[in-house]
N, C-alpha and C. Protein backbone atom coordinates (compact mmCIF):
# COMPACT_ATOMS: atom_id res chain seq x y z
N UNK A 1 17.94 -79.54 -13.24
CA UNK A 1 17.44 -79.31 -11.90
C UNK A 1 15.93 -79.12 -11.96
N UNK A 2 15.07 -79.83 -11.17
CA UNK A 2 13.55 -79.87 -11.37
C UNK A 2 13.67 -78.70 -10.27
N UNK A 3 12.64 -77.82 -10.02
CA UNK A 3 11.98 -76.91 -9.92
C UNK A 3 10.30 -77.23 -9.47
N UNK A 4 9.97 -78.85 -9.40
CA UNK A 4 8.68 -79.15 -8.96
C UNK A 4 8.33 -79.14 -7.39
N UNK A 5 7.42 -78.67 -7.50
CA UNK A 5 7.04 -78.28 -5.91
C UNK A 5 6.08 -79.57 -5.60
N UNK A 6 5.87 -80.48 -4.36
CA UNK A 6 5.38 -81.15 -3.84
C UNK A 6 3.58 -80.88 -4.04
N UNK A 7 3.17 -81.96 -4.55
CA UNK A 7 1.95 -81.66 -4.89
C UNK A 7 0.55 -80.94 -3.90
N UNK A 8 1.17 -81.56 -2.52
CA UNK A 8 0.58 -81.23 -1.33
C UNK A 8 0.62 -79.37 -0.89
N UNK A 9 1.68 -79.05 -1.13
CA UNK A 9 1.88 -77.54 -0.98
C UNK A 9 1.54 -76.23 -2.35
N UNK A 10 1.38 -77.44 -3.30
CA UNK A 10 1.25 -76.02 -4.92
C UNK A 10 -0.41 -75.81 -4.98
N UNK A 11 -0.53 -74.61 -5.16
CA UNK A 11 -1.96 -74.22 -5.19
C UNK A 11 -2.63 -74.77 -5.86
N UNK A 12 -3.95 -75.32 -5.81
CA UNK A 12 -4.83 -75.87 -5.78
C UNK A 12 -4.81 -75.19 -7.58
N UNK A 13 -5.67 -73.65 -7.66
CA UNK A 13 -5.41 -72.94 -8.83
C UNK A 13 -4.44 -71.28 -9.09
N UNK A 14 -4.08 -71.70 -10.16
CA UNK A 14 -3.11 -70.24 -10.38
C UNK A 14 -3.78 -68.93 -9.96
N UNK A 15 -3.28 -68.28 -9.15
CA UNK A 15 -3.99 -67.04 -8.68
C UNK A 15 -3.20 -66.14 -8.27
N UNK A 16 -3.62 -64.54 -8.74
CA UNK A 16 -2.48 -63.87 -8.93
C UNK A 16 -2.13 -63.44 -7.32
N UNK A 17 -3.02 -63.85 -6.06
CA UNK A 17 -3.18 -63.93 -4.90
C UNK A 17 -2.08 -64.65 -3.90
N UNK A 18 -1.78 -65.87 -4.81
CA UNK A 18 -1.12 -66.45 -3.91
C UNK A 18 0.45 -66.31 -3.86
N UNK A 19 1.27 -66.39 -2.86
CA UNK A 19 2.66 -65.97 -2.91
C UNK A 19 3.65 -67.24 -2.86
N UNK A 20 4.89 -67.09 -3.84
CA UNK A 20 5.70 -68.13 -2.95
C UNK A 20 6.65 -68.23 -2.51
N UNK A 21 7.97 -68.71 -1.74
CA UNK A 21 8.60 -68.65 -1.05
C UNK A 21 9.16 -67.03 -1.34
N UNK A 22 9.35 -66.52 -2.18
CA UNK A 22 10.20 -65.42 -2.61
C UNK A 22 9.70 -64.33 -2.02
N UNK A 23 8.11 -64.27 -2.68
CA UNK A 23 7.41 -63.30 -2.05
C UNK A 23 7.25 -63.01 -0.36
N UNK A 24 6.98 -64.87 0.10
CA UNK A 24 7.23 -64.36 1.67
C UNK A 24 8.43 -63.97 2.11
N UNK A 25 9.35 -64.29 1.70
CA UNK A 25 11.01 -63.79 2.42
C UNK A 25 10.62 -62.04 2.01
N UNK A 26 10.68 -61.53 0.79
CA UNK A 26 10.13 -60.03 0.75
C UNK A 26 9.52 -59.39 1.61
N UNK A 27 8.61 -60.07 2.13
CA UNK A 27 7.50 -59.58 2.89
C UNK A 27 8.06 -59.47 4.46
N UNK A 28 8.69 -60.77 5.10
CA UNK A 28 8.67 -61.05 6.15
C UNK A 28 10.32 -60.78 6.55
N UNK A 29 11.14 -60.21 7.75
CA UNK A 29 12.91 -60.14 8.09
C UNK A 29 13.21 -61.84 8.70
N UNK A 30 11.94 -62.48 8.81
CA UNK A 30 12.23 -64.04 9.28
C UNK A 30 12.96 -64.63 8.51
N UNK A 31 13.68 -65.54 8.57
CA UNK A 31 14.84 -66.97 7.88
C UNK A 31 15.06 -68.13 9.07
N UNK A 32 15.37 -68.89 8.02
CA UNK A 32 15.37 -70.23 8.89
C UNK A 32 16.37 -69.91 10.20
N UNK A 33 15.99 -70.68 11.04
CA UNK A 33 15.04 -71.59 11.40
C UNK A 33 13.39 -71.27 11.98
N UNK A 34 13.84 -69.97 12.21
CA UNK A 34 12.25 -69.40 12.70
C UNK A 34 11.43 -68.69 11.65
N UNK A 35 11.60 -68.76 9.92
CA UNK A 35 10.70 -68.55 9.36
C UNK A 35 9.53 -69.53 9.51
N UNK A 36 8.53 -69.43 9.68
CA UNK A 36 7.22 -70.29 9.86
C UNK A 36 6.63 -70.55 8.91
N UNK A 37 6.51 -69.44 7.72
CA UNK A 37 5.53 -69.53 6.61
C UNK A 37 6.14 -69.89 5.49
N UNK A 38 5.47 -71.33 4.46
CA UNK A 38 6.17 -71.35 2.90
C UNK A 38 5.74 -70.86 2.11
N UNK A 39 4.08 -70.74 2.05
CA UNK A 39 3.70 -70.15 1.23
C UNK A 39 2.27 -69.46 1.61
N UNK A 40 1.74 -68.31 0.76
CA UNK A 40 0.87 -67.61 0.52
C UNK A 40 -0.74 -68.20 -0.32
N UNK A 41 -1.85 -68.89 0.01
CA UNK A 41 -2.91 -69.55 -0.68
C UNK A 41 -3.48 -68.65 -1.40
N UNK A 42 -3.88 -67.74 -0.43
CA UNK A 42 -4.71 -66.33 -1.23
C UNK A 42 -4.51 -65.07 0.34
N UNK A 43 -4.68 -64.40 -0.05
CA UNK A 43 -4.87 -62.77 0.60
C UNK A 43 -6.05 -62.25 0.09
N UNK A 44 -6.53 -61.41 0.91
CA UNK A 44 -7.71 -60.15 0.25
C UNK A 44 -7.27 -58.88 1.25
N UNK A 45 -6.24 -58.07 0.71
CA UNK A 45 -5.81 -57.00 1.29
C UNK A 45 -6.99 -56.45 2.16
N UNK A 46 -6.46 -55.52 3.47
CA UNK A 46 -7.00 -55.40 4.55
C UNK A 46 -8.02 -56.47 4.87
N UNK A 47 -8.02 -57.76 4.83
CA UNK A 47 -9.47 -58.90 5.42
C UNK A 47 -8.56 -59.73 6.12
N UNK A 48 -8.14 -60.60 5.06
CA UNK A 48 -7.73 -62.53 5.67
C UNK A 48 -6.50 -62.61 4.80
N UNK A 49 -6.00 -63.36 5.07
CA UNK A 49 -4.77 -64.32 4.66
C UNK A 49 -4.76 -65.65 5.10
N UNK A 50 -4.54 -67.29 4.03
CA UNK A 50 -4.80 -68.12 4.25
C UNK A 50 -3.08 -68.74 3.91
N UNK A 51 -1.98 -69.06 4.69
CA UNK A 51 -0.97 -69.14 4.76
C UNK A 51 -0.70 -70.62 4.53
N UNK A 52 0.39 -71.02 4.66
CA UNK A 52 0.32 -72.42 4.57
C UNK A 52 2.06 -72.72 5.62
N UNK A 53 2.33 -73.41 6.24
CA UNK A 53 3.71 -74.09 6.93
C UNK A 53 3.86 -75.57 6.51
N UNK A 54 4.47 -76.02 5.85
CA UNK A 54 4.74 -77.47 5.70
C UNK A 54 5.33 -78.12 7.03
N UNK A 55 5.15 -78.87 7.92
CA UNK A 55 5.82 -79.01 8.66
C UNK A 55 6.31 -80.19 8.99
N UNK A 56 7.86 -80.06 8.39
CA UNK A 56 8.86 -81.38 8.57
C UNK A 56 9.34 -82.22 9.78
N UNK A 57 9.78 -83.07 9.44
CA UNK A 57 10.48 -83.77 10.57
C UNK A 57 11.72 -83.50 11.18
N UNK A 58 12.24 -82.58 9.98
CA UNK A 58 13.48 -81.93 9.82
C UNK A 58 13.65 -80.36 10.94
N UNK A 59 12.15 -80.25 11.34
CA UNK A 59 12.44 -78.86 11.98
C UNK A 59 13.58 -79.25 13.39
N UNK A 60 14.19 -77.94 13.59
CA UNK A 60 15.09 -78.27 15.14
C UNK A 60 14.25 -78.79 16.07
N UNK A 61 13.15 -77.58 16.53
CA UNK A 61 12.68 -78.12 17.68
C UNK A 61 11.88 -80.15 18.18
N UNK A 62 12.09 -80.39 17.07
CA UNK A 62 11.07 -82.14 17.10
C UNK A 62 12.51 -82.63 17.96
N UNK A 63 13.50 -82.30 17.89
CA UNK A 63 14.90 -83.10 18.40
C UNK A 63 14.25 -83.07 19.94
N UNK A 64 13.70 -82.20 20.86
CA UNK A 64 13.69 -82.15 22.05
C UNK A 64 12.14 -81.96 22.15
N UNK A 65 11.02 -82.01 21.01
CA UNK A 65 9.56 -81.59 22.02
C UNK A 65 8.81 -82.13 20.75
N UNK A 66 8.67 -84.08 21.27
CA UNK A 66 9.18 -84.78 22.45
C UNK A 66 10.21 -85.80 21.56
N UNK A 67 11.21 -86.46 22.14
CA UNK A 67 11.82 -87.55 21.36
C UNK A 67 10.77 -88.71 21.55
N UNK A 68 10.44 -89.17 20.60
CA UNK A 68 9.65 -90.76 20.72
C UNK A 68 8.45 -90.28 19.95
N UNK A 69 7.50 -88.81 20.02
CA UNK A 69 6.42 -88.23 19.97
C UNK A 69 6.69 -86.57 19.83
N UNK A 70 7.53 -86.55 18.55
CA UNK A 70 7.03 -85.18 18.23
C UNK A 70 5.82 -84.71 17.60
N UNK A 71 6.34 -83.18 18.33
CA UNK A 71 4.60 -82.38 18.26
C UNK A 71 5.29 -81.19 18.29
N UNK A 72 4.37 -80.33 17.50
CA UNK A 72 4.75 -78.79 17.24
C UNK A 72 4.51 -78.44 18.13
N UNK A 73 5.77 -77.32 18.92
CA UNK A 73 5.12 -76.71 20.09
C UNK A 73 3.47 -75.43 19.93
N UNK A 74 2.89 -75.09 20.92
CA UNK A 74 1.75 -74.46 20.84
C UNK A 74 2.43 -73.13 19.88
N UNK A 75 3.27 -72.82 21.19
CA UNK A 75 3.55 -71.18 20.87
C UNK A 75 4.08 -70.92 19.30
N UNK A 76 4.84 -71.90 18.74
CA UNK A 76 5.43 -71.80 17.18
C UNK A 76 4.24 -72.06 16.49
N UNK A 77 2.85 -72.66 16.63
CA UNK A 77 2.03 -72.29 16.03
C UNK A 77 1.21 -71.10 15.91
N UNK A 78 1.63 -70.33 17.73
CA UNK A 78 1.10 -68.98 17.11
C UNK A 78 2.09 -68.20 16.65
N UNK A 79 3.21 -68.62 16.30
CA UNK A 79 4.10 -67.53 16.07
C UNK A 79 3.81 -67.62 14.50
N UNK A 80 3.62 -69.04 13.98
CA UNK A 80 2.95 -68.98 12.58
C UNK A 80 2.10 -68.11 12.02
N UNK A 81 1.01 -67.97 13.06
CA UNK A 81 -0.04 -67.43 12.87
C UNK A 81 0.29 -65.65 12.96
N UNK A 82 1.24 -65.18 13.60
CA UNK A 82 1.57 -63.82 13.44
C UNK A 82 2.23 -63.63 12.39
N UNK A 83 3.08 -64.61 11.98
CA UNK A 83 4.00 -63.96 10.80
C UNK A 83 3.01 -64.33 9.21
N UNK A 84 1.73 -64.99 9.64
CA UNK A 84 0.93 -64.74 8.79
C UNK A 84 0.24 -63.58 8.32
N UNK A 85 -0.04 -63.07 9.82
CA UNK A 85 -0.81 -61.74 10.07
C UNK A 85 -0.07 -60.65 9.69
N UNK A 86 1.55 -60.73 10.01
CA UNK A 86 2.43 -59.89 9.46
C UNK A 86 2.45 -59.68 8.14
N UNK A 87 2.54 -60.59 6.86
CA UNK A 87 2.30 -60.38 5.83
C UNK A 87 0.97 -60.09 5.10
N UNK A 88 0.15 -60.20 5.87
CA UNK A 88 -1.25 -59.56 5.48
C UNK A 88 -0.87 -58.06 6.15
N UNK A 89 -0.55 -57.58 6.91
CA UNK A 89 -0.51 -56.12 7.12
C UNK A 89 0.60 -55.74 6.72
N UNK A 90 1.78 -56.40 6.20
CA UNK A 90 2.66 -55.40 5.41
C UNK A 90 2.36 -55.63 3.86
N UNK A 91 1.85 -56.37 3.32
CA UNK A 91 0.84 -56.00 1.69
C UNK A 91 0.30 -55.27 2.12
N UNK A 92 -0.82 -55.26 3.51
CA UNK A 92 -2.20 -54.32 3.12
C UNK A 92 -1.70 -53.04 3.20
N UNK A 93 -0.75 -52.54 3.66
CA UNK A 93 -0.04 -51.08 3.92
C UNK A 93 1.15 -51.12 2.56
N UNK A 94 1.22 -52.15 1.76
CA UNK A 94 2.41 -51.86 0.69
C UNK A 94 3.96 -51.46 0.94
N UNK A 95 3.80 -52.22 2.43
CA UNK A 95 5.28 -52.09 2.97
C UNK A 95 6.36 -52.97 2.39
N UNK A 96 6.04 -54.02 2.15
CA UNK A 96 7.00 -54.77 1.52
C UNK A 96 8.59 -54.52 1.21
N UNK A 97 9.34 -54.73 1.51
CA UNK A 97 11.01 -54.06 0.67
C UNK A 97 11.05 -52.73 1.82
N UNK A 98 10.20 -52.56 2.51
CA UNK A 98 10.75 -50.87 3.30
C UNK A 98 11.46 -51.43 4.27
N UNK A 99 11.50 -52.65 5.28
CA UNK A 99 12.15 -52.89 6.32
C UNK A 99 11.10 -52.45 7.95
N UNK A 100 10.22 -51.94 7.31
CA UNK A 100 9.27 -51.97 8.86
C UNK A 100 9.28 -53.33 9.18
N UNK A 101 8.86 -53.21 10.40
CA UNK A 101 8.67 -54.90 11.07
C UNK A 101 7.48 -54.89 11.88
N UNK A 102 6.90 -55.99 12.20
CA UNK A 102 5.80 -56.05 12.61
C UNK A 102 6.19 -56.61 14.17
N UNK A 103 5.45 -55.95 15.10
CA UNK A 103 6.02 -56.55 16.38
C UNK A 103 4.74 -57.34 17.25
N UNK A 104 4.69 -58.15 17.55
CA UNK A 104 3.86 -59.10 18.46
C UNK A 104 3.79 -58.06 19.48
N UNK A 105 2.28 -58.06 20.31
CA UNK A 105 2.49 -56.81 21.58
C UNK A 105 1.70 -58.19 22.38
N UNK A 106 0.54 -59.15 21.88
CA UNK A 106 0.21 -59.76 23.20
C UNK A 106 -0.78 -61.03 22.29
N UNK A 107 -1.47 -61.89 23.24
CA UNK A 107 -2.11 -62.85 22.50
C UNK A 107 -3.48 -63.03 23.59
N UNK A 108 -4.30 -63.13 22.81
CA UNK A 108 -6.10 -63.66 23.61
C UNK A 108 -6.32 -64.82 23.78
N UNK A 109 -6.65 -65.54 24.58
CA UNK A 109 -7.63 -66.81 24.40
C UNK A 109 -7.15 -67.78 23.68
N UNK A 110 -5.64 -67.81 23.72
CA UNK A 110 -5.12 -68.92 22.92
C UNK A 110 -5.70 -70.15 23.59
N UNK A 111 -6.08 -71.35 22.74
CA UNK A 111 -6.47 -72.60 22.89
C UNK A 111 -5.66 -73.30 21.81
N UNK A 112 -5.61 -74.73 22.25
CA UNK A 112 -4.78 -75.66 21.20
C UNK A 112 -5.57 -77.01 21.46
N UNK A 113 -6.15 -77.08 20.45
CA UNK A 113 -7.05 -78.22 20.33
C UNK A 113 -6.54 -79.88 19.58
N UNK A 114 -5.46 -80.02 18.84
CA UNK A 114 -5.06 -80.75 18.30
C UNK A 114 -3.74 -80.89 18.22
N UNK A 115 -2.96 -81.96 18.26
CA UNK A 115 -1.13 -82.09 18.03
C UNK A 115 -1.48 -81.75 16.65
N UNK A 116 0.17 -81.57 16.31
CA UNK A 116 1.05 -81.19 15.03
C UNK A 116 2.26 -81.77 14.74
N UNK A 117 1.78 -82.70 14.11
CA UNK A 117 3.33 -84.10 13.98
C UNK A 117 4.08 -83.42 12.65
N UNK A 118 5.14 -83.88 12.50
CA UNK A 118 5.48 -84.20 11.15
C UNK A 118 5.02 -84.69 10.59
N UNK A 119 5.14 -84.00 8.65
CA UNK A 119 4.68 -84.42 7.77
C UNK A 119 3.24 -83.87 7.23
N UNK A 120 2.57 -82.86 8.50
CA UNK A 120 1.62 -82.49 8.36
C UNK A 120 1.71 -80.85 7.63
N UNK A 121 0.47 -80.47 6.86
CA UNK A 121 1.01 -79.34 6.23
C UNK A 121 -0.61 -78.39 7.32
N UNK A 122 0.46 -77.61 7.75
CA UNK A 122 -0.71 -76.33 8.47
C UNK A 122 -1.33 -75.49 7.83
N UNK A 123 -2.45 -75.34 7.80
CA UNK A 123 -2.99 -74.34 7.58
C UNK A 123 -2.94 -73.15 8.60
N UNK A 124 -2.67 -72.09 7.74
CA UNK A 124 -2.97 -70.72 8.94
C UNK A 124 -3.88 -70.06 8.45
N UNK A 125 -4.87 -69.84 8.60
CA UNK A 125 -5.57 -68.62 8.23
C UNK A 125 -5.77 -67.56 9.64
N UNK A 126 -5.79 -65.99 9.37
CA UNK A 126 -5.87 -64.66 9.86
C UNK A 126 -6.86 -63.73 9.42
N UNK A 127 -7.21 -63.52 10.17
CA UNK A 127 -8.51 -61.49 9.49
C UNK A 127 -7.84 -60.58 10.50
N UNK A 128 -8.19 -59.68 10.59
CA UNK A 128 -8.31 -58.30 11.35
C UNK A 128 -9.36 -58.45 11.83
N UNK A 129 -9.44 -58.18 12.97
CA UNK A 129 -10.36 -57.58 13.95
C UNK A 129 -10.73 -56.48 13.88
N UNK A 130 -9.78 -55.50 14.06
CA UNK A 130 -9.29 -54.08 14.82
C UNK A 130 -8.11 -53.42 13.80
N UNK A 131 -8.39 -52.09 13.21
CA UNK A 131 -7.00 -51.89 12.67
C UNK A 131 -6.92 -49.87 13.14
N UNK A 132 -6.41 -49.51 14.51
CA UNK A 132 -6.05 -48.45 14.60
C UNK A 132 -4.46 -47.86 14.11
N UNK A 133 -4.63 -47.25 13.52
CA UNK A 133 -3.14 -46.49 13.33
C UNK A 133 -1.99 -47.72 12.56
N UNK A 134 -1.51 -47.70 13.78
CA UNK A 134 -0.38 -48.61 13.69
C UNK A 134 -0.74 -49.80 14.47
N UNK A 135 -1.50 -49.80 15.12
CA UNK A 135 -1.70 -51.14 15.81
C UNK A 135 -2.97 -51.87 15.40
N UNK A 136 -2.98 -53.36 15.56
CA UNK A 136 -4.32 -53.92 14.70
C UNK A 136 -4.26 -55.27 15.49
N UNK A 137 -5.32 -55.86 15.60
CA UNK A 137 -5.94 -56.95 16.09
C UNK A 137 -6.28 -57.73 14.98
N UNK A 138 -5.32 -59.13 15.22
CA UNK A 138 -5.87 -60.39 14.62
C UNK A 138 -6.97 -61.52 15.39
N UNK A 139 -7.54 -62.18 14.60
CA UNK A 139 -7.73 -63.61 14.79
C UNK A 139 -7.70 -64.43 14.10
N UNK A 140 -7.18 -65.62 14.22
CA UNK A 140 -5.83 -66.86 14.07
C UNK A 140 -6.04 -68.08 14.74
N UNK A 141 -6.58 -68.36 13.39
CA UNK A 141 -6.79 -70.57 13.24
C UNK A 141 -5.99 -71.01 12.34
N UNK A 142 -4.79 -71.88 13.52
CA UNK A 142 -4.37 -73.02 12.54
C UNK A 142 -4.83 -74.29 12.47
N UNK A 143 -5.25 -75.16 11.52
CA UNK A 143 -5.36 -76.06 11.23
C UNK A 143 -4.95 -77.08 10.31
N UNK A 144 -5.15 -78.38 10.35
CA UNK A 144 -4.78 -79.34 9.48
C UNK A 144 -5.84 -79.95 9.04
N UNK A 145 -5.78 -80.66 7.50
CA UNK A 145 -6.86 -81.16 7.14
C UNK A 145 -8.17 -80.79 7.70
N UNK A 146 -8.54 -79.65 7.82
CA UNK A 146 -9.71 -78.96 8.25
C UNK A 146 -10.34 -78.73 9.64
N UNK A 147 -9.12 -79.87 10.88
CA UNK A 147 -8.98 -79.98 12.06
C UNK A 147 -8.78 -78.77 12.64
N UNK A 148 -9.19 -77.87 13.42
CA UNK A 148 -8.54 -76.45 13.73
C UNK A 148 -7.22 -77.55 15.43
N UNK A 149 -6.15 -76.69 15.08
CA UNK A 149 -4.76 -77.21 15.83
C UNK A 149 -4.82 -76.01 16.88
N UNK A 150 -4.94 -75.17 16.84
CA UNK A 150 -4.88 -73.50 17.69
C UNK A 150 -5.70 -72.71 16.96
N UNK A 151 -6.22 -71.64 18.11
CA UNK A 151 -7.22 -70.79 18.22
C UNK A 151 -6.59 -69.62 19.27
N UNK A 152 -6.66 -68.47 18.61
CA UNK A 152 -6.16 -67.17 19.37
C UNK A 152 -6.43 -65.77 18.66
N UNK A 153 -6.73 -64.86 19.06
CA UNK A 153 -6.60 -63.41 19.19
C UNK A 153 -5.00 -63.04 19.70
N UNK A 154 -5.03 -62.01 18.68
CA UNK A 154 -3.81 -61.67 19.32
C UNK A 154 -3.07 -59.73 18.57
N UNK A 155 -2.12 -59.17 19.43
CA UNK A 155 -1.92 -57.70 18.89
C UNK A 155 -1.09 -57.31 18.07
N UNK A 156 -0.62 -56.78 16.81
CA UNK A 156 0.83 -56.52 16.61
C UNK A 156 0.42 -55.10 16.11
N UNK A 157 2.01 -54.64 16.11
CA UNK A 157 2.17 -52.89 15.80
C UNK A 157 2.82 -53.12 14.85
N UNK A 158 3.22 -52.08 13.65
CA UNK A 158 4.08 -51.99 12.90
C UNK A 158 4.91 -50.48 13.11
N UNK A 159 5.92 -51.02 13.34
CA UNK A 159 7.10 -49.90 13.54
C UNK A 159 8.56 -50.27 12.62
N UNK A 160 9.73 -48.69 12.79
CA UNK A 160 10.76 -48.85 12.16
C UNK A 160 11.41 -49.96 12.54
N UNK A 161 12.66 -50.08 11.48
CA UNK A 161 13.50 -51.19 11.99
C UNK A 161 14.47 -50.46 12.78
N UNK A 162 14.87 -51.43 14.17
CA UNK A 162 16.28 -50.29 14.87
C UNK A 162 17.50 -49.96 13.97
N UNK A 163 17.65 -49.27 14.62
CA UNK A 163 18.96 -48.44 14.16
C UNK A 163 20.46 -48.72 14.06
């Protein structure tokens, strides 16, 4: 059984920074079909996170948006972009394995400047803005091949998991 990862998605260089699939499932309560993120490029606890989504032809939503002309919807690109932000603030707090969750509270100035077909691999990158308490402010560019695809600000909290 090969074990080779697609040349397009394996890090550029070995770095003890970058995560892969294992580490994000750790990090994140997401699973298919709405996990967004495959892998981790680099982090710099409390700054940025530079994420990566491969994005297939295979995802559900291309069946209906659009048949003839699929395109990633906007909002699953920002939802990318939070569950990026999510794993940059549950490393930067060393939550990992506890079961907190990170909750979306709102989004800024989203813009979407470019489609997102299949076959294309996203870039997400995230920083902090803002980090009070429990609540913290991102901002969140995805792009392809250096194209920025979406542009947004946006809020999440970290709280328990329910009960």
């Amino acid at each position: 059984m090969s074990t080779e990862i697609a040349p397009e998605i394996a890090p550029e260089t070995a770095s003890e920074t970058a995560f892969d699939i294992r580490r994000v499932l750790n990090a994140l309560p997401h699973r298919y079909p709405l996990l967004l993120v495959d892998r981790v490029r680099s982090i710099t606890l409390g700054e940025e996170i530079h994420a990566v989504k491969a994005v297939s032809f295979n995802e559900e939503y291309f069946q209906g948006h659009f048949p003839g002309r699929p395109i990633m919807p906007g909002v699953l690109q920002i939802e990318a972009l939070a569950q990026a932000a999510a794993i940059l603030g549950i490393e930067t707090l060393e939550l990992a394995g506890t079961g907190k969750l990170v909750y979306f509270m709102g989004v800024d100035g989203a813009k979407f400047r470019a489609p997102v077909e299949p076959g294309c691999l996203l870039d997400l990158n995230v920083s902090f803005l803002q980090k009070r308490s429990r609540v913290y402010k991102f901002k969140g560019i995805a792009s392809v091949e250096g194209k920025t695809t979406c542009e947004c600000e946006f809020t999440a909290m970290i709280a328990d998991p329910p009960e």
